[in-house]
Protein backbone atom coordinates (compact mmCIF):
# COMPACT_ATOMS: atom_id res chain seq x y z
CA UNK A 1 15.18 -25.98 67.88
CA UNK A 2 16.86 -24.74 65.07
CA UNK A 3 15.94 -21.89 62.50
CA UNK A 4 16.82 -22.38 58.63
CA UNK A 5 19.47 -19.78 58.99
CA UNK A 6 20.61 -21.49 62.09
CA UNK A 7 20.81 -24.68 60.00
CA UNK A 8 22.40 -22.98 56.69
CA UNK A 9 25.25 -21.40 59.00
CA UNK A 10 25.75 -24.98 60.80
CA UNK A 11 26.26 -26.52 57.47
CA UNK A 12 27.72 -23.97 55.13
CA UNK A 13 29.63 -21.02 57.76
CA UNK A 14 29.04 -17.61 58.91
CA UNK A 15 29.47 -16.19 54.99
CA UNK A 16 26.81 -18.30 53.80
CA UNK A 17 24.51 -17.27 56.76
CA UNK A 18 25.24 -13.40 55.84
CA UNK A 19 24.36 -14.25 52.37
CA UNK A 20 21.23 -16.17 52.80
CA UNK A 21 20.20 -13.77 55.24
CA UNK A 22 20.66 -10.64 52.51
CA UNK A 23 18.57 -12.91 49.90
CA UNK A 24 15.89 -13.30 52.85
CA UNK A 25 15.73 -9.48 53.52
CA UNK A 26 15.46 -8.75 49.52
CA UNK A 27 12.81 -11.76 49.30
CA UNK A 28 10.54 -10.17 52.44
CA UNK A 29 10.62 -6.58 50.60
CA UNK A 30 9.56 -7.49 47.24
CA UNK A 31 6.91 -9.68 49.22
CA UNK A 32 5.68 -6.20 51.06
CA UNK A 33 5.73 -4.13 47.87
CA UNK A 34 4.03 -6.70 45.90
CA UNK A 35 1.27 -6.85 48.69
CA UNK A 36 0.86 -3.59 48.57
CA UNK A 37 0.14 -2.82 44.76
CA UNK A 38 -2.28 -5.82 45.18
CA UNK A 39 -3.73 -3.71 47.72
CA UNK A 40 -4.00 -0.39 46.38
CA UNK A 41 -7.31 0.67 45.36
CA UNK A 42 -6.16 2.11 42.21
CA UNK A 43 -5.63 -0.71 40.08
CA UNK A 44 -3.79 0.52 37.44
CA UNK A 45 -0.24 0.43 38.05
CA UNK A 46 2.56 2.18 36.80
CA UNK A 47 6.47 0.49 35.90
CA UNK A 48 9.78 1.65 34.65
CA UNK A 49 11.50 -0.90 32.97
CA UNK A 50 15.68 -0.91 31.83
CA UNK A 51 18.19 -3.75 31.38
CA UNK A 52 22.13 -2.68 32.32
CA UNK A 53 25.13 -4.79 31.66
CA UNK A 54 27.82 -4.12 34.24
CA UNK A 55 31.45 -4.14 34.35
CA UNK A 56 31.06 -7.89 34.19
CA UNK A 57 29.11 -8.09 31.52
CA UNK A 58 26.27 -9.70 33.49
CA UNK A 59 23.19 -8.02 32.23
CA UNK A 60 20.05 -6.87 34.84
CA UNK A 61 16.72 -6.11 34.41
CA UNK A 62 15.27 -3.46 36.88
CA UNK A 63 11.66 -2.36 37.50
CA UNK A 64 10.76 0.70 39.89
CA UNK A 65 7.02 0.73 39.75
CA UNK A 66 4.20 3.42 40.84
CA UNK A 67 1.28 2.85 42.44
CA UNK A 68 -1.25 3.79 45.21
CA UNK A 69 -1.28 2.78 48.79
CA UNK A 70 -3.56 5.01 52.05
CA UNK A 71 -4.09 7.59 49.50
CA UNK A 72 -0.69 8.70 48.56
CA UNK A 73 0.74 7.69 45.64
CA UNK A 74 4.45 5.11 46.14
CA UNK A 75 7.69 4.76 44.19
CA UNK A 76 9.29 2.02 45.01
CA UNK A 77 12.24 -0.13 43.20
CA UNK A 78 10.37 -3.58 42.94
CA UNK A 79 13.30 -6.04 41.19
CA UNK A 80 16.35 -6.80 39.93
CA UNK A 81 16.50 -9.94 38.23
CA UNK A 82 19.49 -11.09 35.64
CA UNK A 83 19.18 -11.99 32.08
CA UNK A 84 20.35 -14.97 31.84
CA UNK A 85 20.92 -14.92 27.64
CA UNK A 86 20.55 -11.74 25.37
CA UNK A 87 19.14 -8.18 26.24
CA UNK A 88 16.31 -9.19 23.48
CA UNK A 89 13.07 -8.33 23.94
CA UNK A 90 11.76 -11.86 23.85
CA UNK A 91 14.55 -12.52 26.63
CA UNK A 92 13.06 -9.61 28.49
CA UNK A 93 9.65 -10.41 28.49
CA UNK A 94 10.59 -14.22 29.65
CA UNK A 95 12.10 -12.63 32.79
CA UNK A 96 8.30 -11.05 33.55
CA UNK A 97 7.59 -14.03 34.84
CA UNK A 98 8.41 -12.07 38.18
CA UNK A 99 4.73 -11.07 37.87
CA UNK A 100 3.04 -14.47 38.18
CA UNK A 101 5.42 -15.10 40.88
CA UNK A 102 4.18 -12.31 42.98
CA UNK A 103 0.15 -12.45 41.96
CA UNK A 104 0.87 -9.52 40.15
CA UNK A 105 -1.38 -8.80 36.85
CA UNK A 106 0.23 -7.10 33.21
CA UNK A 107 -3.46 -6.70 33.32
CA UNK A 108 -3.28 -4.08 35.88
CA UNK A 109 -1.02 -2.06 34.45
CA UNK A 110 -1.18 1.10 33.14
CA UNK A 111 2.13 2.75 31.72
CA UNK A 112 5.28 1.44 30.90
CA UNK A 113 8.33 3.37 30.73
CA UNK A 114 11.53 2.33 29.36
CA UNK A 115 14.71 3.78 28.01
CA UNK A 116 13.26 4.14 24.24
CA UNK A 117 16.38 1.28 23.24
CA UNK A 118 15.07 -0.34 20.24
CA UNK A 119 14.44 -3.90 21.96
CA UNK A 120 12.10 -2.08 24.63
CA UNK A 121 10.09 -0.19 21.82
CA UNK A 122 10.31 -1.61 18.57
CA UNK A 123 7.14 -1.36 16.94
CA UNK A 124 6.85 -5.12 16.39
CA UNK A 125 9.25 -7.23 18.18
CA UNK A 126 10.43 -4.62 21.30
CA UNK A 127 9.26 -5.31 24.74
CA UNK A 128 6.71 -2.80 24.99
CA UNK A 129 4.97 -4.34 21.78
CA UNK A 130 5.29 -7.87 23.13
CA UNK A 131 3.84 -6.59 26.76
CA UNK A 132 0.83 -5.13 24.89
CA UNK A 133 0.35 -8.23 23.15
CA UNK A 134 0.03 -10.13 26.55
CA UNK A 135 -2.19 -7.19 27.82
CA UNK A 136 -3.89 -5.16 25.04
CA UNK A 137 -5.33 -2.40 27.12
């Protein structure tokens, strides 16, 4: 009996296996960290949120978030997901999504950092704003 990576490497080679394999890994983690801020008994959560273009002018959004887990308080880097059009902060806010994904609430969360650019805290139209829209509190 075969395993999916068993069957990816069959049909697609050793490189493909070492890829799906990395996407598996990164997959389980955010599964574990998103388990355990659903967890926590403090729930009010804390993220940092920052979009980066690299030297290939592909442009990331990452989130480290804080939160509690057995009564210590965690910092952990929860995503990395790519921006598929504009650094906007409509664009940015689509990408959120990640939340739903994971049973993750905006509901739950408490702070928000970001890098003070004006699409993460314009007073109208900037990420932050938009977020608060979606979550008041």
């Amino acid at each position: 009996m075969y395993c999916t990576i068993d069957i990816v490497e069959l049909l697609c080679g050793k490189e493909a296996r070492k890829r799906f394999r990395i996407i598996d890994i990164s997959h389980d983690i955010l599964d574990q960290v998103a388990r355990k801020i659903r967890a926590s008994p403090a729930k009010i959560i804390s993220f940092q949120v920052d979009e980066s273009t690299d030297v290939s002018n592909c442009v990331h959004l990452w989130v480290y978030s804080w939160y509690v887990h057995v009564g210590k308080l965690n910092e952990e880097f929860l995503t990395c997901e790519s921006l598929e059009a504009t650094t906007k902060a409509v664009d940015i806010l689509k990408q959120m999504d990640f939340f739903e994904r994971n049973d993750l609430s905006l509901n739950n969360v408490g702070s928000l950092y970001t890098d003070g650019a004006p699409a993460m805290i314009g007073a109208k139209s900037g990420f932050v704003a938009l977020a608060k829209k979606r979550a008041p509190h």
